[in-house]
Protein backbone atom coordinates (compact mmCIF):
# COMPACT_ATOMS: atom_id res chain seq x y z
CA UNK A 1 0.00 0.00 0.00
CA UNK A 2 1.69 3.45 -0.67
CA UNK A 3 1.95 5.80 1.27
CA UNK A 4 0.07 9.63 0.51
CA UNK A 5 2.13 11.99 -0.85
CA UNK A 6 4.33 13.89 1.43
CA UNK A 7 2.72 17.57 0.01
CA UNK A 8 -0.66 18.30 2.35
CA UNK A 9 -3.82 17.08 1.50
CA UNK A 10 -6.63 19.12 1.13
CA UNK A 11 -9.61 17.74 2.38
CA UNK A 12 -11.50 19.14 -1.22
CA UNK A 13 -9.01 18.69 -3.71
CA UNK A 14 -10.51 17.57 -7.46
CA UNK A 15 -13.93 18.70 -5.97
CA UNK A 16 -15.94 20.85 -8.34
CA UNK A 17 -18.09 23.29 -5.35
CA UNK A 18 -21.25 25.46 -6.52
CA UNK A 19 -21.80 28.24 -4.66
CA UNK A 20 -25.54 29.95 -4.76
CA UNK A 21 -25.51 32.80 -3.12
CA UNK A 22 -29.40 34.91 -2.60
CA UNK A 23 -30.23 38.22 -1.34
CA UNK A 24 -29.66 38.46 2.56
CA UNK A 25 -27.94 40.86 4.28
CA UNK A 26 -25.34 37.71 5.21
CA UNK A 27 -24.71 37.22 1.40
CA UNK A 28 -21.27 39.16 2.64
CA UNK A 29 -20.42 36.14 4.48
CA UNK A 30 -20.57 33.92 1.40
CA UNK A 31 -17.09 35.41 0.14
CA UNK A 32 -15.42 34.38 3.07
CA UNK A 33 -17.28 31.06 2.76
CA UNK A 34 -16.37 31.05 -1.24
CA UNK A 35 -12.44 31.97 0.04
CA UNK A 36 -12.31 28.94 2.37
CA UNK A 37 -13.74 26.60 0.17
CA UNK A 38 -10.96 27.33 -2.33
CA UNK A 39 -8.42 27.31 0.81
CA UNK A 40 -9.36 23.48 1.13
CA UNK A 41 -8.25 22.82 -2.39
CA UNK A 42 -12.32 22.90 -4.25
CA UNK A 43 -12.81 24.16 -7.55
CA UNK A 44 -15.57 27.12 -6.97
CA UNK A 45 -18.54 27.89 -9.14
CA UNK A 46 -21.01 31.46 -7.69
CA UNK A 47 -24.49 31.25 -9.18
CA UNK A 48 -26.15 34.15 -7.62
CA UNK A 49 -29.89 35.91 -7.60
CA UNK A 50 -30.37 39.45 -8.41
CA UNK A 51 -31.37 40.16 -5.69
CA UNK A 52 -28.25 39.19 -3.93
CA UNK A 53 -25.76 41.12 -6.51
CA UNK A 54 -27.18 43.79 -4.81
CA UNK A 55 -25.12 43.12 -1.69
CA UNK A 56 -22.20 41.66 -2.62
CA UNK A 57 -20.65 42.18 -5.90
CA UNK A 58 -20.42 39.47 -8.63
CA UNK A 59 -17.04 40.79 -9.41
CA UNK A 60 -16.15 40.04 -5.70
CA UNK A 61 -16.91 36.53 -6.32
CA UNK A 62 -15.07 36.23 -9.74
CA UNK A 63 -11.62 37.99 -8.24
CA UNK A 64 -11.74 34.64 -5.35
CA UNK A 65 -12.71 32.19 -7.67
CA UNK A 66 -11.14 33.40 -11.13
CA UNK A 67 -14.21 32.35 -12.77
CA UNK A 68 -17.11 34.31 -14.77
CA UNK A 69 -20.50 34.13 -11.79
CA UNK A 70 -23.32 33.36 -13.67
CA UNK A 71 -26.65 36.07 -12.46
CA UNK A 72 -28.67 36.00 -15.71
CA UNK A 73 -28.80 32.74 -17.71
CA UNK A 74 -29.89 34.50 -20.50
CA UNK A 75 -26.60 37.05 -20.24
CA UNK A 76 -24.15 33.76 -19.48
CA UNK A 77 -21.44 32.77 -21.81
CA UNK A 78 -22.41 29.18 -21.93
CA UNK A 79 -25.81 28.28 -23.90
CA UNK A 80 -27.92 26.92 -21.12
CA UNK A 81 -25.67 27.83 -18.24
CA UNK A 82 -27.91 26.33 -15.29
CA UNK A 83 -27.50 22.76 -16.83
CA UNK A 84 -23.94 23.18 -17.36
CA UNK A 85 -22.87 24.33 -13.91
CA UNK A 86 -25.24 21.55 -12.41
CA UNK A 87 -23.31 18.87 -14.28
CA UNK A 88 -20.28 20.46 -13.55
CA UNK A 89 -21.33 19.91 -9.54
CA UNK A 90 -19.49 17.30 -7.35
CA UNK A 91 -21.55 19.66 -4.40
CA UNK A 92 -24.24 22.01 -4.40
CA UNK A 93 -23.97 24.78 -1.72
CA UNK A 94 -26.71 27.69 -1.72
CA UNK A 95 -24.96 30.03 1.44
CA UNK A 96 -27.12 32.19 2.62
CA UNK A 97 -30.45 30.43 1.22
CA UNK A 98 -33.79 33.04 2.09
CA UNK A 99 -36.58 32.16 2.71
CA UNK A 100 -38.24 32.81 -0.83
CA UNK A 101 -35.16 30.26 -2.39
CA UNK A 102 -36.42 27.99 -0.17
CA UNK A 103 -39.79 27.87 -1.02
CA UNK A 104 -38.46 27.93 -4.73
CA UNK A 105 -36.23 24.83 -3.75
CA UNK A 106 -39.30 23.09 -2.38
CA UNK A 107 -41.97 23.80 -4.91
CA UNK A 108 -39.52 23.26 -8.28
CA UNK A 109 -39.99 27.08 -9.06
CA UNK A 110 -36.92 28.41 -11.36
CA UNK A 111 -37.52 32.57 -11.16
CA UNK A 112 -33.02 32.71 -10.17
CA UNK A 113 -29.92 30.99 -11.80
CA UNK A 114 -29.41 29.34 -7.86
CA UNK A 115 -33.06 28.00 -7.95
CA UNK A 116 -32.36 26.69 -12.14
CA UNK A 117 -29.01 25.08 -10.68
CA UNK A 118 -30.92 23.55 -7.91
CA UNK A 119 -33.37 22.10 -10.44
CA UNK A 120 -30.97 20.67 -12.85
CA UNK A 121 -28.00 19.22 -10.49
CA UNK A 122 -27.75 16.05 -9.30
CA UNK A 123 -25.08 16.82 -6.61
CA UNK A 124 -25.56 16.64 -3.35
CA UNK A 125 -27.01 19.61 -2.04
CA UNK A 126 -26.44 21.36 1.39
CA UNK A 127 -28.76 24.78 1.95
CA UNK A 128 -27.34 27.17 5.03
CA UNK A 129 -30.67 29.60 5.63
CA UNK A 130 -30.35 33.06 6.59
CA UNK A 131 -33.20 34.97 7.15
CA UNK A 132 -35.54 36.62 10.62
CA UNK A 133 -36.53 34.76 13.05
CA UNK A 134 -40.22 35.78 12.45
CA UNK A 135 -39.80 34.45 8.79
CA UNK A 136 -37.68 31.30 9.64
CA UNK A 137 -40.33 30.48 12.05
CA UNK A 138 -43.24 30.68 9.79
CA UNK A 139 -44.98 27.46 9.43
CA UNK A 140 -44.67 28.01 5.40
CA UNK A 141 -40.98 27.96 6.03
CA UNK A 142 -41.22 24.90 8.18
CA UNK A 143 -43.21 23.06 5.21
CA UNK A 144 -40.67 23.82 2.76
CA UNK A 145 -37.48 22.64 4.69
CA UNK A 146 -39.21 19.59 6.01
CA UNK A 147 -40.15 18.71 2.23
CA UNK A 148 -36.43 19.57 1.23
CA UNK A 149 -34.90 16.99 4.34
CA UNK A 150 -37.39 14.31 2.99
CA UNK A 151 -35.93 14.66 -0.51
CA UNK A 152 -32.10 13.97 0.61
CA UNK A 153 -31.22 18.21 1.29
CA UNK A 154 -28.33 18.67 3.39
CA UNK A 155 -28.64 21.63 6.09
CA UNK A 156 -26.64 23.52 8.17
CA UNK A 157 -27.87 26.22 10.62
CA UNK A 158 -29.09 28.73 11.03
CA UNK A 159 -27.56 29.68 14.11
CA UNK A 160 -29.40 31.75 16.99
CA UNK A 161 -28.06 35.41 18.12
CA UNK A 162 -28.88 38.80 17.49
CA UNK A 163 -30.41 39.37 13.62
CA UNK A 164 -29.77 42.13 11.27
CA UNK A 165 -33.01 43.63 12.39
CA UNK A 166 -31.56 43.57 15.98
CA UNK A 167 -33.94 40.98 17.15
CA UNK A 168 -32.48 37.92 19.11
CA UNK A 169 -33.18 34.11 17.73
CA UNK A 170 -32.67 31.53 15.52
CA UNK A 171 -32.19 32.60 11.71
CA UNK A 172 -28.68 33.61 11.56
CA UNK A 173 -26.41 32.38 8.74
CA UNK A 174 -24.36 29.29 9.94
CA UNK A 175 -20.58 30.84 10.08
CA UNK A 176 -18.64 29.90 6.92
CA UNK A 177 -15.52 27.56 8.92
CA UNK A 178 -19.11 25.69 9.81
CA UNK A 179 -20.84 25.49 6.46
CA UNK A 180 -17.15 24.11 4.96
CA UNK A 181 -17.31 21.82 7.44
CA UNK A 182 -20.53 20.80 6.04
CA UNK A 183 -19.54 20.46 2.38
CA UNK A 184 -16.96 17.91 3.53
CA UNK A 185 -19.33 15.96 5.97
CA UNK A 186 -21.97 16.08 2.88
CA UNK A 187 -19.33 14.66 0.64
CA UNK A 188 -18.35 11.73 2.99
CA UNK A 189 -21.41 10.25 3.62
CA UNK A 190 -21.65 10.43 -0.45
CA UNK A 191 -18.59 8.97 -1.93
CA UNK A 192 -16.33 8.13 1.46
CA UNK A 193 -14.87 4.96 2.12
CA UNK A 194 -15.98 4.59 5.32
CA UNK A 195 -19.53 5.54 4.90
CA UNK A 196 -21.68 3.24 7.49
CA UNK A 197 -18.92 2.86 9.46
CA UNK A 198 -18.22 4.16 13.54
CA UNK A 199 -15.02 5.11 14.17
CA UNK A 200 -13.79 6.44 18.29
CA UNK A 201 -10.76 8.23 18.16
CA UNK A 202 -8.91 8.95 21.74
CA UNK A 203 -7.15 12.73 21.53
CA UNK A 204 -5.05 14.44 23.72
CA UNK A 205 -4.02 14.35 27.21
CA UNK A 206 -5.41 13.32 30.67
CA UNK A 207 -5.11 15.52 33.45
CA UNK A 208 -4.70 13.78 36.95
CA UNK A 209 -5.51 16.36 40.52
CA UNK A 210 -3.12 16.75 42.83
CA UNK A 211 -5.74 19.53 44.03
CA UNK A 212 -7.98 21.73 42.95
CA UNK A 213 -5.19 23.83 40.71
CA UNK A 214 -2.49 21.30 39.71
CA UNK A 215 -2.61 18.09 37.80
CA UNK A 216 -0.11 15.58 36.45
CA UNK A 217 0.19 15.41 32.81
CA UNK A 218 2.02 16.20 29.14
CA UNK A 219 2.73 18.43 26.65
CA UNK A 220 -0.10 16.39 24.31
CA UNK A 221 -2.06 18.84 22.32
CA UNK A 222 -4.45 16.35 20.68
CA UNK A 223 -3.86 18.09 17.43
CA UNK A 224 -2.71 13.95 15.68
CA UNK A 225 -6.05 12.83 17.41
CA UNK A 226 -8.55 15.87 15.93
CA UNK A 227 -6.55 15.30 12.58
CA UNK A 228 -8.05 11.65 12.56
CA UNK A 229 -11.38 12.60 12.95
CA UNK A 230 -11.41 15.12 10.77
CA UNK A 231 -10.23 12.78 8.10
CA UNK A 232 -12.70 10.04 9.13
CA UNK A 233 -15.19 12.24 8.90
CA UNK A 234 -14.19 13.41 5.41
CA UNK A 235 -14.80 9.92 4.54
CA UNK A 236 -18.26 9.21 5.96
CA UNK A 237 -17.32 8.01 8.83
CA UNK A 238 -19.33 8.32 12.10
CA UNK A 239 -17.06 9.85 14.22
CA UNK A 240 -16.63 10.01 18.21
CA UNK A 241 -14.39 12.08 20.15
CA UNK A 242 -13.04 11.15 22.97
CA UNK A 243 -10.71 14.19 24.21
CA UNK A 244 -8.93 14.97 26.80
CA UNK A 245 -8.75 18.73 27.88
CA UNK A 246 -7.33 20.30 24.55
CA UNK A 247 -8.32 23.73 22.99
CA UNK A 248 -9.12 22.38 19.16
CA UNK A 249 -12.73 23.48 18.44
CA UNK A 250 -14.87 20.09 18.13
CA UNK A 251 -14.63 19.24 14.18
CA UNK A 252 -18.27 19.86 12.60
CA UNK A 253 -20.61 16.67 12.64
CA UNK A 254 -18.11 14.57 15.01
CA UNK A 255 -19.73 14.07 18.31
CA UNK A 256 -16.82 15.01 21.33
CA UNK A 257 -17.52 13.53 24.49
CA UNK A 258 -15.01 14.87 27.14
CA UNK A 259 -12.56 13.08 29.34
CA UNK A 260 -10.64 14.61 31.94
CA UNK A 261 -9.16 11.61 33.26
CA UNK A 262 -7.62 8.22 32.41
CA UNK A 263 -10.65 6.73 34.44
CA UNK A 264 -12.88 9.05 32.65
CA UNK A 265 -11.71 8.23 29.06
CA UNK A 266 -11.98 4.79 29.58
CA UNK A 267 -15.62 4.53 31.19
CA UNK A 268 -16.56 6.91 27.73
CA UNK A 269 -14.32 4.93 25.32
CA UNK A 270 -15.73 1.57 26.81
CA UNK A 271 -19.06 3.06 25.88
CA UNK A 272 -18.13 4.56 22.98
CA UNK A 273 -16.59 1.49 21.15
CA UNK A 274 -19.15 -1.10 21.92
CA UNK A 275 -20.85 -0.51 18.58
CA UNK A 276 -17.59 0.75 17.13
CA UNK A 277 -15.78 -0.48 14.04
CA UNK A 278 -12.54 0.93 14.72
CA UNK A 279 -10.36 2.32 17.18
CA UNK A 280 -7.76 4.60 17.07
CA UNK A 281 -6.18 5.41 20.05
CA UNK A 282 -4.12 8.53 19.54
CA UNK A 283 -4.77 10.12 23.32
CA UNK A 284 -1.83 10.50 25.54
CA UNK A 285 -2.97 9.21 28.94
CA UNK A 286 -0.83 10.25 31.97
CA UNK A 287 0.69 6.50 33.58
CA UNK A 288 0.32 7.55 37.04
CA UNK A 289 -2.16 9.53 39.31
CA UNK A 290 -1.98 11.08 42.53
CA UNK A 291 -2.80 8.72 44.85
CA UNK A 292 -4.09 11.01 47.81
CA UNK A 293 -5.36 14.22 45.77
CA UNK A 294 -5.89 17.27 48.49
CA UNK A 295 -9.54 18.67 48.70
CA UNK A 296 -7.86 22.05 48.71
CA UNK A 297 -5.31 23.71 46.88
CA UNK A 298 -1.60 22.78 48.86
CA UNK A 299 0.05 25.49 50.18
CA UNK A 300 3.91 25.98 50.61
CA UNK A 301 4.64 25.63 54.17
CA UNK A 302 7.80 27.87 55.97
CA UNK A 303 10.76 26.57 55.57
CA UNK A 304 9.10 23.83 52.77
CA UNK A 305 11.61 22.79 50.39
CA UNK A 306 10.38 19.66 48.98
CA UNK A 307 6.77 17.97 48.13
CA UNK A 308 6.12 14.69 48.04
CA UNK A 309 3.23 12.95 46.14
CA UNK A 310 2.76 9.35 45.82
CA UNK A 311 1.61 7.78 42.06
CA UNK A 312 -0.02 5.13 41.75
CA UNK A 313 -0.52 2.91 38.23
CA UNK A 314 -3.34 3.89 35.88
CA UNK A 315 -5.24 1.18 33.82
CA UNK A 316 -3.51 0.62 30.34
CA UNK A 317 -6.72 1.92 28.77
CA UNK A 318 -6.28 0.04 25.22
CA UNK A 319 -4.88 -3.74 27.09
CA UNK A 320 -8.30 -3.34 29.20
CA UNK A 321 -10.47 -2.01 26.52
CA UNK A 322 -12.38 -5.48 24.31
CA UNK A 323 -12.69 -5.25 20.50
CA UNK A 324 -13.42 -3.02 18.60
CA UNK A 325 -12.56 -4.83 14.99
CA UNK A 326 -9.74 -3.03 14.22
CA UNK A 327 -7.66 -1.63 16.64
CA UNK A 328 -4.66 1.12 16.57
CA UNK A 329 -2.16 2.39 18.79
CA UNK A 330 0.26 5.21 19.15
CA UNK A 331 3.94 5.16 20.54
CA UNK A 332 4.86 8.89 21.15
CA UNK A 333 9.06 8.01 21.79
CA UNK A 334 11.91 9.97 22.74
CA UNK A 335 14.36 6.57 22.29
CA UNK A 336 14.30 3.13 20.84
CA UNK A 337 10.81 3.96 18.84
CA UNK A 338 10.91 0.41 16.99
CA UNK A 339 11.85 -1.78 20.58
CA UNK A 340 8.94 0.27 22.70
CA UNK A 341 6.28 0.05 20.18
CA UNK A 342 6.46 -3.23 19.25
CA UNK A 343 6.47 -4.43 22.69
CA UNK A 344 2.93 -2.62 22.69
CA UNK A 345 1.86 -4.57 19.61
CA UNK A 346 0.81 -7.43 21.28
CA UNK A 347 0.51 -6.04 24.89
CA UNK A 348 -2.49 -4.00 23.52
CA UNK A 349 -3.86 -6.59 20.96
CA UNK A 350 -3.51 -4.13 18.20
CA UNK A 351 -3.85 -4.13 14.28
CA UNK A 352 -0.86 -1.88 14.24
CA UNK A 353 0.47 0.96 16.04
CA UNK A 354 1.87 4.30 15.09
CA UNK A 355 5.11 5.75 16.58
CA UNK A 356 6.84 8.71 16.22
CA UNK A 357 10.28 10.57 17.86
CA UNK A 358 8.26 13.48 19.76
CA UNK A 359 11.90 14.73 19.86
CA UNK A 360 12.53 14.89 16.18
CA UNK A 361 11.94 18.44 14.13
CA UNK A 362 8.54 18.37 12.93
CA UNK A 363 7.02 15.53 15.04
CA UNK A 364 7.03 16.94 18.27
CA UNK A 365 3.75 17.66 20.20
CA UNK A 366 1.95 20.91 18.98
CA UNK A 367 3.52 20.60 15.81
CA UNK A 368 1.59 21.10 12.10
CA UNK A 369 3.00 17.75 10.69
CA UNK A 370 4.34 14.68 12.28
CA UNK A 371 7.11 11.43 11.00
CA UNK A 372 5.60 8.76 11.65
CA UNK A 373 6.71 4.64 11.67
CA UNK A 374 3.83 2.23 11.32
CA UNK A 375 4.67 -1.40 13.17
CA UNK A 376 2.19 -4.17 11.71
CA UNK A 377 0.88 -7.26 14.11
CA UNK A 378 2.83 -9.33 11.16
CA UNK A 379 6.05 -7.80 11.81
CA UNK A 380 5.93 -5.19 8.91
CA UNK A 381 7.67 -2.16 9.17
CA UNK A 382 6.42 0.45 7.43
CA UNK A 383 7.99 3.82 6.83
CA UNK A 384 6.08 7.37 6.18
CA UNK A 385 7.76 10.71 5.34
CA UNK A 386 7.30 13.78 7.28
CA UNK A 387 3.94 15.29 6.15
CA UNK A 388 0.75 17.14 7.15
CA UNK A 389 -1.29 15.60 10.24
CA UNK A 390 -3.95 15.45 8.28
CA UNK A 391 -1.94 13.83 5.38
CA UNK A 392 -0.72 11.15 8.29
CA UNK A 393 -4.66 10.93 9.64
CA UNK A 394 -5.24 9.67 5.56
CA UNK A 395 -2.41 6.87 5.88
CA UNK A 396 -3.38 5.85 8.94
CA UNK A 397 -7.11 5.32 7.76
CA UNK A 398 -6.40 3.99 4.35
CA UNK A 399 -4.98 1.00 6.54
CA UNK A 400 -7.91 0.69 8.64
CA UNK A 401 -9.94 0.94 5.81
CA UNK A 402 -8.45 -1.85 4.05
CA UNK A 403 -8.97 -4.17 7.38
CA UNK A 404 -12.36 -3.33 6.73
């Protein structure tokens, strides 16, 4: 099996986006939307209303995407534009959707180039709704966007906060990092490899009390861990979280459970992969816990020079975890990588494990991209340059795919 290329992966590369943008006061967001979409490596299309030209430029729109945005089909270069962009269509993303596209999306009506496109396309197609609270409330509303769910439409949003018209409540546009997170969700559960499938992944550290203030534990940032499900999710996977106390925002559509401590992580991961698939264990637990936390925060004494604190063991969470199918580990190393992780091959009953020199440039904890060495249960070695964690997240699940 090769390995990915060593250059990053982005998570939309070859994928041909449409972007419909109507007339809402958010339409402004759609350029940062249209500029992130691009970012992840997709090929944008804008298809826009008149009525939202009127807010945001279709020049705007051209300069991100270097392409011609399509308002009029009767002004477009192509002889029946609408059916030509919808072909063109791997996704389908109207961002912000009113409420009149909606009802236009629902009843087949074709007034707009974005309702047209809608028509025609056979992509998948993910609506983001923008619009007052008064209007997103309206049961007319609530017809059309149950009708679009029962039809297959994708949506995201809309968020509740404080409207354009200063009112508080649900009807804001979903923010763009959310809406790309979306597309790629959409996508998965489309053409991913792991469609149907549950995957837990373990991220980050634990964090064991000595009191209320201070803990034992490591310079884990779960960044490897959030990579993973990311990826997984990019591939259709159903993805849990189970993450230790790490700042990475929670990846859209992957549920995060949190877990403070060892004991904590593995009562949720016990839960977590009984109807599981896979595992991938990427969490750094801390070994050893205070034994005798304090109730209240420990004070330096006069004349105190030293503190003692007893550790005791914690549970190897992956030898007492059963199953799931396919199982994989993590050796973070600062010496003899190959001797310490294959002695945790079969300790751990895994498919393989993963280990990497945290002391090597680029592989370290916190880092952007990671070096990693995969050991098989076989006695394969296998070898992967230094490359994105995301890129490494792909390797690692092209493997468990294939156990699959």
């Amino acid at each position: 099996m090769s390995a990915p290329s060593p250059a990053d992966l982005l998570p939309l590369a070859g994928r041909h986006v449409v972007l419909g943008v109507t007339g809402s006061i958010a339409a402004y967001k759609a350029a940062d939307l249209c500029s992130r979409l691009r970012q992840l490596g997709a090929a944008v299309e804008v298809v826009m209303t008149p009525a939202a030209a009127r807010f945001v430029t279709p020049l705007t729109f051209q300069a991100l995407t270097g392409r011609a945005v399509v308002v009029d089909v009767f002004a477009a270069d192509e002889a029946e534009a609408h059916v030509e962009v919808a072909r063109r269509a791997d996704a389908f993303v109207v961002a912000p959707a009113t409420a009149d596209c909606l009802a236009n999306l629902a009843s087949g009506q074709t007034p707009d180039m974005v309702a047209l496109t809608g028509l025609a396309t056979r992509a998948p197609l993910l609506v983001a709704p923008a619009m007052d609270n008064q209007m997103w409330e309206h049961p007319a509303t609530r017809a059309n966007v149950e009708t679009l769910r029962e039809r297959g439409v994708h949506f995201v949003g809309p968020g509740e906060g404080r409207l354009a018209s200063g009112r508080v409540g649900p009807g804001r546009l979903a923010e763009p990092a959310e809406i790309a997170g979306a597309v790629r969700a959409m996508l998965g559960q489309v053409i991913g490899d792991l469609r149907g499938r549950h995957v837990v992944v373990s991220a980050g550290p634990t964090q064991e009390p000595i009191d209320p203030v201070r803990f034992v534990g490591n310079h884990s940032s779960g960044r490897m861990g959030f990579a993973i499900a990311e990826a997984a999710r990019d591939r259709g996977a159903r993805v849990t979280l189970v993450a230790g106390p790490v700042a990475p925002e929670t990846p859209y559509a992957v549920e995060r459970v949190a877990a403070p401590t060892v004991a904590e992580m593995l009562c949720a991961l016990e839960k977590a992969t009984a109807s599981a698939d896979a595992l991938i264990m990427a969490a750094a637990p801390v070994d050893f816990r205070p034994l005798d936390p304090a109730a209240q925060k420990l004070k330096k004494l006069p004349g105190q020079e030293t503190l003692t604190i007893r550790l005791g063991k914690n549970p190897d969470i992956l030898a007492t975890l059963p199953g799931p199918r396919v199982r994989v580990g993590f050796a973070a190393e600062t010496e003899n990588l190959a001797a310490n992780a294959v002695a945790k091959l079969a300790a751990k009953r895994l498919d393989f494990i993963v280990g990497n020199d945290v002391t090597a440039p680029g592989s370290g904890f916190g880092t952007e991209t990671n070096e990693v060495t995969i050991f098989y249960a076989g006695g394969t070695v296998e070898q992967l340059p230094l490359m994105s964690k995301y890129a490494v997240a792909h390797a690692i699940l092209d493997r468990v795919a294939a156990r699959l």
